[in-house]
Structure formats: structure tokens, C-alpha cells
C-alpha atoms as a PDB file:
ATOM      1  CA  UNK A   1      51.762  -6.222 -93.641  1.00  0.00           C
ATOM      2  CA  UNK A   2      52.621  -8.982 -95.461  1.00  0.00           C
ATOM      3  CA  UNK A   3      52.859 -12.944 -94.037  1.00  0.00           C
ATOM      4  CA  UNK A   4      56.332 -13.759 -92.775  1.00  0.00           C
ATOM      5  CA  UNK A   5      57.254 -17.372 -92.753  1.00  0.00           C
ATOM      6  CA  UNK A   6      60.189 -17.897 -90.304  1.00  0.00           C
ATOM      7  CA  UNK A   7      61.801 -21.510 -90.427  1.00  0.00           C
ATOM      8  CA  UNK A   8      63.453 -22.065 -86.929  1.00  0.00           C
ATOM      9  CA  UNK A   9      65.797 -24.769 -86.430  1.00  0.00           C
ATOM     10  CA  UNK A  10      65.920 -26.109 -82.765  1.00  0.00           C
ATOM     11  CA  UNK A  11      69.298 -26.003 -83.355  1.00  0.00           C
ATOM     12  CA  UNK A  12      69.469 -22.281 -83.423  1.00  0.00           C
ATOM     13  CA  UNK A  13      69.298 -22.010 -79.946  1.00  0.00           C
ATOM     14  CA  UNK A  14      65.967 -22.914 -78.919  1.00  0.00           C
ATOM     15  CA  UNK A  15      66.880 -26.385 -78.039  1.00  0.00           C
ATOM     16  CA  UNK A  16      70.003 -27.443 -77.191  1.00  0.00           C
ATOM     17  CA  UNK A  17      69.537 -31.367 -78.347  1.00  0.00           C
ATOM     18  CA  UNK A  18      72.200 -34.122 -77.563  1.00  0.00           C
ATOM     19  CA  UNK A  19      71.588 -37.769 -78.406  1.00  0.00           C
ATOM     20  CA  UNK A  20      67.994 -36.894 -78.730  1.00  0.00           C
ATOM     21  CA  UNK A  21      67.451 -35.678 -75.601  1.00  0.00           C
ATOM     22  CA  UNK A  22      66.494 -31.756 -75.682  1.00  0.00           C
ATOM     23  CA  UNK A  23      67.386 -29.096 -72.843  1.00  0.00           C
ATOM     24  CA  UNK A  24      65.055 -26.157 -73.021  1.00  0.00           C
ATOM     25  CA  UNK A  25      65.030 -22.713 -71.847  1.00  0.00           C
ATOM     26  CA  UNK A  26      63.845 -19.301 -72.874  1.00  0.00           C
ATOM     27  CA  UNK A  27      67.085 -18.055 -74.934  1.00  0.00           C
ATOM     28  CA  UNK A  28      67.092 -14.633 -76.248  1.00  0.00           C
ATOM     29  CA  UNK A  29      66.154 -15.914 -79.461  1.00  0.00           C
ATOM     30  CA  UNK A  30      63.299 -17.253 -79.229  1.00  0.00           C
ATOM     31  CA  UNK A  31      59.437 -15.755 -79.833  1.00  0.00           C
ATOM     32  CA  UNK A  32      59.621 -13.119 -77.920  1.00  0.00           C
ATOM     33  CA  UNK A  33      56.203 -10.249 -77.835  1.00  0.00           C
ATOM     34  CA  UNK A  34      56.189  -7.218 -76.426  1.00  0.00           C
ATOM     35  CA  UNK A  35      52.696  -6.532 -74.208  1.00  0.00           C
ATOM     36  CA  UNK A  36      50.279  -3.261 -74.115  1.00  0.00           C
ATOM     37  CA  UNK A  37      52.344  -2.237 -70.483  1.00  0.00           C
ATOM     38  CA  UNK A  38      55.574  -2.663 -72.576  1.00  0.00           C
ATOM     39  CA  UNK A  39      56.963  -5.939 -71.151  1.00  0.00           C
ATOM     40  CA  UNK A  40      58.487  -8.819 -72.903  1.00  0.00           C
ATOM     41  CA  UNK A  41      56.698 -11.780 -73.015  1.00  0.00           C
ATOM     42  CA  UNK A  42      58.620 -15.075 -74.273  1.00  0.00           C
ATOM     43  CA  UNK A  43      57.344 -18.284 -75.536  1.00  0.00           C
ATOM     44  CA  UNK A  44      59.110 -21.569 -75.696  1.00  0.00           C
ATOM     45  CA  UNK A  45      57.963 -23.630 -78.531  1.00  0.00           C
ATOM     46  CA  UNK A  46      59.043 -26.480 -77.041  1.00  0.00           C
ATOM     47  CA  UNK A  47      57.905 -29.704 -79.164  1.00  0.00           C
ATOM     48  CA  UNK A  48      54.443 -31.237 -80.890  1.00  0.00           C
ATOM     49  CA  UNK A  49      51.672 -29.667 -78.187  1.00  0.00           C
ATOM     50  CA  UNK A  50      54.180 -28.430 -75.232  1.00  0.00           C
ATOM     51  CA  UNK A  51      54.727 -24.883 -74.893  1.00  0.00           C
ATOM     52  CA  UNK A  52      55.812 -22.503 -72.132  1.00  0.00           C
ATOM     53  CA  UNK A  53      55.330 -18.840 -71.380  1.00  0.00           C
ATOM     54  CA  UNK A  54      57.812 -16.326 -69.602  1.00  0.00           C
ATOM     55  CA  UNK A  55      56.058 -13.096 -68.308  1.00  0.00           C
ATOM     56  CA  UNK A  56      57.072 -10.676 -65.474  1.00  0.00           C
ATOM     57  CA  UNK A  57      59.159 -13.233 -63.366  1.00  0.00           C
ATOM     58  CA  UNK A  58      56.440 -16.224 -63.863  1.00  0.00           C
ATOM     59  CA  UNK A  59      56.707 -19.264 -66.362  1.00  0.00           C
ATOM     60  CA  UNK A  60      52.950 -21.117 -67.422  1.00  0.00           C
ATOM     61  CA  UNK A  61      53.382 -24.147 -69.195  1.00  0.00           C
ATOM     62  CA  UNK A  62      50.749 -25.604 -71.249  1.00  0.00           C
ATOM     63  CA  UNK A  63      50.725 -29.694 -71.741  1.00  0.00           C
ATOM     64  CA  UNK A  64      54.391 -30.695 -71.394  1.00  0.00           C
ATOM     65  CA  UNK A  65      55.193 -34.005 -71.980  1.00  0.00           C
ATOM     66  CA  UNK A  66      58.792 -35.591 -71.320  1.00  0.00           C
ATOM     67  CA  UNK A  67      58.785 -38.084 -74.046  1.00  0.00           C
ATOM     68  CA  UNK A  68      57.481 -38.938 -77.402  1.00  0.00           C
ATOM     69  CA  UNK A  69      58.812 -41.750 -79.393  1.00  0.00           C
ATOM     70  CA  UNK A  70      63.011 -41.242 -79.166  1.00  0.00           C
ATOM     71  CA  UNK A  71      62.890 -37.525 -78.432  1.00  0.00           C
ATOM     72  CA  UNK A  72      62.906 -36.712 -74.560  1.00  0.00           C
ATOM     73  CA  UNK A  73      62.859 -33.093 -72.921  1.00  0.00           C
ATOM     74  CA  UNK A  74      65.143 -32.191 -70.030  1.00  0.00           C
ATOM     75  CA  UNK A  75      62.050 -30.099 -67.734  1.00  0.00           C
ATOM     76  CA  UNK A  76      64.521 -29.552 -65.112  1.00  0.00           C
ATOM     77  CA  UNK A  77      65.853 -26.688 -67.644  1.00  0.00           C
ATOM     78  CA  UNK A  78      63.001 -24.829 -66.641  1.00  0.00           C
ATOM     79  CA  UNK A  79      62.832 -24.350 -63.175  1.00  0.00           C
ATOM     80  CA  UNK A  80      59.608 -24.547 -61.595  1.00  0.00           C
ATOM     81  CA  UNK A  81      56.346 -23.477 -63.014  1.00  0.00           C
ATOM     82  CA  UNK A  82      53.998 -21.274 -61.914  1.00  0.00           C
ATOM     83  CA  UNK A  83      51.414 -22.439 -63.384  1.00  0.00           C
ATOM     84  CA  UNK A  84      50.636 -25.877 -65.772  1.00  0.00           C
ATOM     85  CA  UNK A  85      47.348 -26.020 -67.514  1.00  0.00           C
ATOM     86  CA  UNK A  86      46.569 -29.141 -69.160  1.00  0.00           C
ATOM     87  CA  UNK A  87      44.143 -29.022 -72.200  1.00  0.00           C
ATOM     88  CA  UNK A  88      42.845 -33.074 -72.378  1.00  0.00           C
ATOM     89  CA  UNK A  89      44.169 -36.310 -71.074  1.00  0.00           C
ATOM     90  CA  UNK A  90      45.749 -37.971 -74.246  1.00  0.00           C
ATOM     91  CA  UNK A  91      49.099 -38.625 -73.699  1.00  0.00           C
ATOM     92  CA  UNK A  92      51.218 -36.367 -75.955  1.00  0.00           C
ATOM     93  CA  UNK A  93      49.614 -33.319 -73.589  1.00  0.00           C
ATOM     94  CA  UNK A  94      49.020 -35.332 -70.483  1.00  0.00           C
ATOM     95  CA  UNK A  95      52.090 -36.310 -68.747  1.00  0.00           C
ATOM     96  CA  UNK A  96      52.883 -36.701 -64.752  1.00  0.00           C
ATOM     97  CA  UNK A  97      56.455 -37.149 -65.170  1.00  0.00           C
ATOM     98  CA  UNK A  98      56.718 -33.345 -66.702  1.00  0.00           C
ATOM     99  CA  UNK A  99      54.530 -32.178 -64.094  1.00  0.00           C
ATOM    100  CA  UNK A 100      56.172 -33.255 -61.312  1.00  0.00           C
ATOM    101  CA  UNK A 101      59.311 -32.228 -62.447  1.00  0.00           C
ATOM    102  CA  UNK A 102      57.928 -28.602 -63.235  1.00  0.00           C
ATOM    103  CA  UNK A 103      56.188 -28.317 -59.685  1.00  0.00           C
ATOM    104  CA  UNK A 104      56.717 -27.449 -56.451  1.00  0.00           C
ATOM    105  CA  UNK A 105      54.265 -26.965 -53.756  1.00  0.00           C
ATOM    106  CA  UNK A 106      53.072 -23.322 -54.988  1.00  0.00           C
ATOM    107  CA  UNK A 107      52.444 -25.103 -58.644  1.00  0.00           C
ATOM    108  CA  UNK A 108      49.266 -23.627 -59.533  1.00  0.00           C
ATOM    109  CA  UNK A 109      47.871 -27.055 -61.650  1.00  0.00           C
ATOM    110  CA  UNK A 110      44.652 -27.005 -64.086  1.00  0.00           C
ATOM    111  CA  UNK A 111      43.063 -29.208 -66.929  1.00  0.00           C
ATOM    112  CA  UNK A 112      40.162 -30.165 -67.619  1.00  0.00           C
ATOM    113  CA  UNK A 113      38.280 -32.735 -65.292  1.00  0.00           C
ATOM    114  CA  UNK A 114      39.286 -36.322 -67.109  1.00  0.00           C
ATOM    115  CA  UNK A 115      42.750 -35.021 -66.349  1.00  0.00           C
ATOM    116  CA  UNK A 116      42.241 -33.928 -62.802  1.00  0.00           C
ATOM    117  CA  UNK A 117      40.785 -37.363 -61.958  1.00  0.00           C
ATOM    118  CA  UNK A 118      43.563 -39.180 -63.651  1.00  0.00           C
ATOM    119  CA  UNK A 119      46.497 -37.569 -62.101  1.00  0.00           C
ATOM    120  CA  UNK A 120      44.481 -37.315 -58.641  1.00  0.00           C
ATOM    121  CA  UNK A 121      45.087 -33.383 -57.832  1.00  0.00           C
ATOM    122  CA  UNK A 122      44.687 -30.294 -59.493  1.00  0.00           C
ATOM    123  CA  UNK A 123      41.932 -27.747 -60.127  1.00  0.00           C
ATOM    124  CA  UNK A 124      38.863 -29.069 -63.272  1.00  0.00           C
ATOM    125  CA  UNK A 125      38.298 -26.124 -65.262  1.00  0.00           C
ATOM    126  CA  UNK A 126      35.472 -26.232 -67.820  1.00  0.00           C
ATOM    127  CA  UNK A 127      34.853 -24.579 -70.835  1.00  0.00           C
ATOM    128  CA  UNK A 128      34.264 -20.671 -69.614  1.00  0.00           C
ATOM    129  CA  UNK A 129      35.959 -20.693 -66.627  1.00  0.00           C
ATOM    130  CA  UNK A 130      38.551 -18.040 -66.093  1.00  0.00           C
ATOM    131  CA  UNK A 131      40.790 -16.607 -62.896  1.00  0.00           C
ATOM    132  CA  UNK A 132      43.846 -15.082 -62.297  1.00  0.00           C
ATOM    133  CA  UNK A 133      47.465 -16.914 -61.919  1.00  0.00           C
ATOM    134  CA  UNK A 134      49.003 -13.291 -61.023  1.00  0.00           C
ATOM    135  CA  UNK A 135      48.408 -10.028 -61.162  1.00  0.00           C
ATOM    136  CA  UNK A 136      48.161  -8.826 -65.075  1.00  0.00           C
ATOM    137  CA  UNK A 137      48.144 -12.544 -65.831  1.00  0.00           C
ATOM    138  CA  UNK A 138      44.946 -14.156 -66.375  1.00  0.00           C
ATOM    139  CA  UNK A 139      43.326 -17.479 -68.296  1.00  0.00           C
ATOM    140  CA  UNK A 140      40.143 -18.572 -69.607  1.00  0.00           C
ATOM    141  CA  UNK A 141      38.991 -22.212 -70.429  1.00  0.00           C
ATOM    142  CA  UNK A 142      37.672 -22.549 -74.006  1.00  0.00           C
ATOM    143  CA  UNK A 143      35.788 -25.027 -75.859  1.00  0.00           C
ATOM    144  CA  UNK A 144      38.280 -27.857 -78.506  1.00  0.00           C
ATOM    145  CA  UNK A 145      36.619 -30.362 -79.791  1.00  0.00           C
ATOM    146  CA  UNK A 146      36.194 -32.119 -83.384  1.00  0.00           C
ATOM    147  CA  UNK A 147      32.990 -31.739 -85.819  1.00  0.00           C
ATOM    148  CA  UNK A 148      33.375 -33.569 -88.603  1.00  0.00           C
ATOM    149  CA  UNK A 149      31.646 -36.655 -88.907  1.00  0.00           C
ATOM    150  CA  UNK A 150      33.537 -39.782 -87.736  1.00  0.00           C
ATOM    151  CA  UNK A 151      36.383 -37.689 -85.571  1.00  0.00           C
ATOM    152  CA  UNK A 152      33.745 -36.803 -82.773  1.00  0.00           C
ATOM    153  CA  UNK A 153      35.732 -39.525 -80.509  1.00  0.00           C
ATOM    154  CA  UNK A 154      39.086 -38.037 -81.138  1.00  0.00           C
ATOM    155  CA  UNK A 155      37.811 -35.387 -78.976  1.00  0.00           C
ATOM    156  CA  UNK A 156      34.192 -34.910 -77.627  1.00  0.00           C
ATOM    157  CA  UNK A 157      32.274 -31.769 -77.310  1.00  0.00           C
ATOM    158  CA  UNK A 158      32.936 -30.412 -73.396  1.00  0.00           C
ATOM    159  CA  UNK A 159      35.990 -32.365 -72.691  1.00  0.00           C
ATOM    160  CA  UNK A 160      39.088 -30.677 -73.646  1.00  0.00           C
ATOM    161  CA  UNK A 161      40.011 -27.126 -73.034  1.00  0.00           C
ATOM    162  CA  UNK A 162      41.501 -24.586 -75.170  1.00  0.00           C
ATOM    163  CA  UNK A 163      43.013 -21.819 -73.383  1.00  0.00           C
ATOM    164  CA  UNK A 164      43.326 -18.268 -73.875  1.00  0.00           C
ATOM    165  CA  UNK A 165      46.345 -15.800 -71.936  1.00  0.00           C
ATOM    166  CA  UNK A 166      45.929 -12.405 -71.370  1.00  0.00           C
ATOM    167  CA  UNK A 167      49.095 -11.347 -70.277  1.00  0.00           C
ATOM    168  CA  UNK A 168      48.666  -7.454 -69.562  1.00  0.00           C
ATOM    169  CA  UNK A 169      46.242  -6.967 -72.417  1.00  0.00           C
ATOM    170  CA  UNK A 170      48.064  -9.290 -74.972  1.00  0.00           C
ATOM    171  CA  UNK A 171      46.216 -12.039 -75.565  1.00  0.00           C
ATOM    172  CA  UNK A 172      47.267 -15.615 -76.561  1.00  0.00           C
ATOM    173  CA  UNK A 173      45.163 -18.322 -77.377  1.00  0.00           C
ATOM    174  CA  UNK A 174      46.268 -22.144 -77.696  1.00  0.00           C
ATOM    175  CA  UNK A 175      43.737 -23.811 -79.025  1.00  0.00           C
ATOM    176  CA  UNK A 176      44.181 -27.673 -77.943  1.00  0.00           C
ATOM    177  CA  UNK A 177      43.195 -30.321 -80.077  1.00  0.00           C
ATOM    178  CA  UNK A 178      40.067 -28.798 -81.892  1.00  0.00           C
ATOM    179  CA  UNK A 179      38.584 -28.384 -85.001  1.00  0.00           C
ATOM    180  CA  UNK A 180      37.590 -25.185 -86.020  1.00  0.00           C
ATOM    181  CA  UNK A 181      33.857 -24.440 -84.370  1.00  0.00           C
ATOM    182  CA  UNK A 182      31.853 -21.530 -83.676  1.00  0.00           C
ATOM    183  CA  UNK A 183      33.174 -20.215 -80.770  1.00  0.00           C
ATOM    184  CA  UNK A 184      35.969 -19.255 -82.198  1.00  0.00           C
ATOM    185  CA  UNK A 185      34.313 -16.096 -83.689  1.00  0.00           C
ATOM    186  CA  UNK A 186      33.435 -14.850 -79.886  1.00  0.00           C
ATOM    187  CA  UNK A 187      37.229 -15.448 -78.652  1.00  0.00           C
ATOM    188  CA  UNK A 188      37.628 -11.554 -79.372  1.00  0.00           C
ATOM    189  CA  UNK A 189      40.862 -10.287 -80.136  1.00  0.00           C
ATOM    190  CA  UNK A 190      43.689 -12.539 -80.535  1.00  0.00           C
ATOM    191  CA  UNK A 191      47.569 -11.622 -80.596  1.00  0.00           C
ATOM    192  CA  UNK A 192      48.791 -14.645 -80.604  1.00  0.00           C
ATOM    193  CA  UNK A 193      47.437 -18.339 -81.974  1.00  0.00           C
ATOM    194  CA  UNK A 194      48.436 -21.937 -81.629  1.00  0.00           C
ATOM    195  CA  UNK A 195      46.192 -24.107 -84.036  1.00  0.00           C
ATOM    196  CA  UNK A 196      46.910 -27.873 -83.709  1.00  0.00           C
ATOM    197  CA  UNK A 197      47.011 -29.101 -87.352  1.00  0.00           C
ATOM    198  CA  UNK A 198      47.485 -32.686 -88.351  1.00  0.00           C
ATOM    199  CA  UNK A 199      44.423 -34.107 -89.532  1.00  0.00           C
ATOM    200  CA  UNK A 200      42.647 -36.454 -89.204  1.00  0.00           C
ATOM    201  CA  UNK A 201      42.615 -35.593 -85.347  1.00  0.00           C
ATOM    202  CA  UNK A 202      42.220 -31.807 -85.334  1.00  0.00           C
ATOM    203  CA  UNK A 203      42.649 -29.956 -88.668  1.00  0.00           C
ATOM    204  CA  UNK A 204      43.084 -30.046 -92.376  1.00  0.00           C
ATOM    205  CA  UNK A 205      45.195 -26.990 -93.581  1.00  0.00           C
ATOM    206  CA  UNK A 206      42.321 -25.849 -95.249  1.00  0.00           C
ATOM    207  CA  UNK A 207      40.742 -26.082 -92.024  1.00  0.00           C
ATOM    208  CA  UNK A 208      43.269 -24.225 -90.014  1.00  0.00           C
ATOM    209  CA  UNK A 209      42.852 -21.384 -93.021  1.00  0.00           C
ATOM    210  CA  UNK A 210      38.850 -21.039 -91.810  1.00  0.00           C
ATOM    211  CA  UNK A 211      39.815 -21.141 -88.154  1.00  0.00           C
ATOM    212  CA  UNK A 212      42.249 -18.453 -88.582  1.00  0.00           C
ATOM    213  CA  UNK A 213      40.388 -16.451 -90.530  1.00  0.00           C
ATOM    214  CA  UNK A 214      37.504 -16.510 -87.702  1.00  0.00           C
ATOM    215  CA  UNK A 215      39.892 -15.685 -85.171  1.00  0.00           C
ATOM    216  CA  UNK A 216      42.413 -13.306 -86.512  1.00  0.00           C
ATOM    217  CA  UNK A 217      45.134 -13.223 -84.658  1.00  0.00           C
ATOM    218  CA  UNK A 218      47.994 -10.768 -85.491  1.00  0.00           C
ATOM    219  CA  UNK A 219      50.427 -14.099 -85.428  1.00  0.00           C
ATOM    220  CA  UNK A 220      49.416 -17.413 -86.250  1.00  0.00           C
ATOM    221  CA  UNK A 221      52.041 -20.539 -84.970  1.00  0.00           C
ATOM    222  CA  UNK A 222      50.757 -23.772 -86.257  1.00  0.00           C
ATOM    223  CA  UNK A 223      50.950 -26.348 -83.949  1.00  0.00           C
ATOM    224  CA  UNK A 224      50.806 -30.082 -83.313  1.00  0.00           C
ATOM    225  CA  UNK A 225      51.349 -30.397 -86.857  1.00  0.00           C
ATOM    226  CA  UNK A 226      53.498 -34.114 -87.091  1.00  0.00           C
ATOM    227  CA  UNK A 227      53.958 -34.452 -90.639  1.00  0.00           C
ATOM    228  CA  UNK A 228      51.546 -32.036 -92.264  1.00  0.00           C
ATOM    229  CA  UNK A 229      52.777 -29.985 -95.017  1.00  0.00           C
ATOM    230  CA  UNK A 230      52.706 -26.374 -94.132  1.00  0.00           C
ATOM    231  CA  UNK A 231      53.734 -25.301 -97.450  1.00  0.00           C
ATOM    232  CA  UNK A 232      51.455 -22.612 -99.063  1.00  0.00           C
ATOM    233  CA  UNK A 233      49.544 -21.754 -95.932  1.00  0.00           C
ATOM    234  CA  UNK A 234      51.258 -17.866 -95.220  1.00  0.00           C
ATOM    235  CA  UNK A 235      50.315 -17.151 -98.682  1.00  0.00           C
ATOM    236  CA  UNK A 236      47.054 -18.042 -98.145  1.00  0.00           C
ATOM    237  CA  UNK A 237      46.040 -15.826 -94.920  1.00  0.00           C
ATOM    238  CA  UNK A 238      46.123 -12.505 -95.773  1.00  0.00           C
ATOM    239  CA  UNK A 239      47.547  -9.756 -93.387  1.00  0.00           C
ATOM    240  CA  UNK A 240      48.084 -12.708 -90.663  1.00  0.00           C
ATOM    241  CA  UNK A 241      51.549 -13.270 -89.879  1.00  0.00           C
ATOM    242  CA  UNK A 242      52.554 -16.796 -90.194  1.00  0.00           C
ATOM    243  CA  UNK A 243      55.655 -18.687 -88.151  1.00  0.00           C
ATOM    244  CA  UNK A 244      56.249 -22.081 -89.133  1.00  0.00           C
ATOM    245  CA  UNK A 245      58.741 -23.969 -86.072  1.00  0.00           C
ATOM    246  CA  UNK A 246      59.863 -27.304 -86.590  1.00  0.00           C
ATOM    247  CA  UNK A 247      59.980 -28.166 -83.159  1.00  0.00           C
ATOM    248  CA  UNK A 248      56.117 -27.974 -83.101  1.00  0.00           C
ATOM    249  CA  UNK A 249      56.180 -31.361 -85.072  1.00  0.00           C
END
């Protein structure tokens, strides 16, 4: 099948943005997947590295952050989470504001253990750990970190996660801020991928080309990607299907 490129305004109705503050929900509109046991999963892509997951009456949300630069996000929108999972404790994923606003006291919270020790709760997860945040909904901590020489200190070897969903059998993997490394060809099959790409602190596009093409997922959402050009990169993945959101700036 060949690449589709789909170019989604917030304004369609994902966001609802007034004087640069953004409400979000999970419109009808937005990506919406339909799992092995024939429910609808729905994903939020809500800005830069913050994204949310609807599934069988619970809502994950992986690194939401309330503010960068002028744009803020209205988290109350939501409701409360389920679950948050945090993937490393730079600010544009690590944020206590969002969390608290997402969580109550059934909040299921994990990140990795620099983030756990900053905010002062929630459970470390290291690469390779896995559990269960309901039934048919489980997670496993992957490795994201950078390789190429002089970006090892954006983000170290062991201390960020990358997470992979398996919501019912479809499987969704958002890769944090990573590079791409060799345990991406063990992630096994892949729905659904979020690669970060704004280089020089995760990836090149020519970079985010090899990591998809060790991972091949059936739908590739770039991610993270600021001010990257994006242009060309659908053409260049063969039989991957490619959607390009601005909000993921």
C-alpha cells in the first residue's frame, strides 16, 4: 500500500486553541485504530512529545507537559488518567503541573528512576520492565538513548525509557528521545510508531528512515520534530504509512 501523508491542522478539531492556550480531547477525528478484538483505540497527538491514548474506558498519557514557550495545554480537558508514564526527566516530557492535574489517587504513575526521584512518587521502571495497567492493556520499558559521538549527554545509555503499548494485541511503540540503536530490531511487531526527530538531540531524517526501517511499523507518526523538515520522508519508506501532524512540533 502506498505511504499516505496526512497534514492535520490542530485546528481541525484536534485542538481547540484560543489565545494560545489549547483544550484537548479525543474528538472523533482524530487517529483513531481499530485493535485485533475489534475495539477502537484513539490517540491524541497532543503537542512536541505529549500524547494520550483512549482504549476500552481508560486514557494513558505519555509525558504531558502544560507549557512550552507561549503555547499552554488545558489537561483538565482530559479527565483523569489512568495511567502517566514518563519517558526521561527533561522538561518538555517531565512536568508536575500536568501530572497533577491528570491524577487522582488511582493514577497509576511510571518513568524512569531520575524522574521518580525528582517528582518524589511514582513507580522506576527500567529498560525491560513490563506489567499490566488493565486487563488487555499492557506496557513494556524500552531502551532511548543517543549513539553518535558527542550527543551521548543528551541522553545516556539506561536512563530514559521508550515505551511500547499493547493494547489487545495492537501494539504501539513511542520511542522517547532516542537515536536509532539495536534494540530496535528485537521490539517485534509494531502497529504503531512515534520516532522523536529533531536532530541534533535524537534523530536526523535519515536517521529516523534506518530506525523505521528496523522496526516496521504499519504507521509511522514522527514526533518531537520542532522545526525539522519532514518533506520527502513518506516517499522514502516504502510500504510504511506515514502521518505527518503539526501539533507534534
Amino acid at each position: 500500500m502506498k505511504q499516505l501523508i496526512s497534514f492535520l491542522i490542530a485546528l481541525a478539531g484536534l485542538i481547540v486553541c484560543s489565545c494560545g492556550n489549547r483544550q484537548v480531547a479525543f474528538p472523533d477525528d482524530c487517529l483513531t485504530m481499530e485493535t485485533p478484538s475489534g475495539k477502537e483505540l484513539k490517540v491524541a497527538c497532543i503537542f512536541h512529545g505529549s500524547l494520550a491514548f483512549e482504549y476500552d474506558g481508560k486514557v494513558i498519557h505519555v509525558d504531558p507537559v502544560t507549557q512550552m514557550g507561549e503555547m499552554k495545554i488545558d489537561y483538565s480537558a482530559f479527565g483523569v488518567a489512568d495511567a502517566i508514564f514518563i519517558t526521561h526527566s527533561h522538561p518538555d516530557h517531565l512536568c508536575p503541573q500536568a501530572i497533577d492535574t491528570l491524577s487522582s489517587e488511582g493514577t497509576l504513575l511510571f518513568a524512569n528512576a531520575e524522574s521518580v526521584a525528582a517528582l518524589g512518587r511514582g513507580t522506576a521502571l527500567a529498560n525491560g520492565d513490563s506489567g499490566e495497567v488493565a486487563e488487555g492493556v499492557r506496557y513494556m520499558a524500552v531502551p532511548a538513548y543517543n549513539t553518535s559521538e558527542g550527543r551521548e549527554m543528551f541522553h545516556p545509555k539506561g536512563n530514559g525509557n521508550g515505551y511500547i503499548f499493547d493494547f489487545d494485541g495492537f501494539r504501539v511503540y513511542v520511542a522517547g528521545d532516542t537515536e536509532p540503536i539495536e534494540e530496535m530490531s528485537g521490539l517485534g511487531t509494531v502497529d504503531l510508531a512515534f520516532l522523536p526527530v529533531n536532530q541534533p538531540f535524537t534523530m536526523t531524517v535519515s536517521q529516523c528512515v534506518q530506525a523505521a526501517e528496523l522496526i516496521r511499523p504499519k504507521v509511522l507518526v514522527p514526533y518531537h520534530y520542532s522545526d525539522t523538515d519532514l518533506s520527502g520522508l513518506a516517499e522514502t519508506l516504502d510500504g510504511i504509512d506515514v502521518k505527518i501532524y503539526e501539533s507534534l512540533r
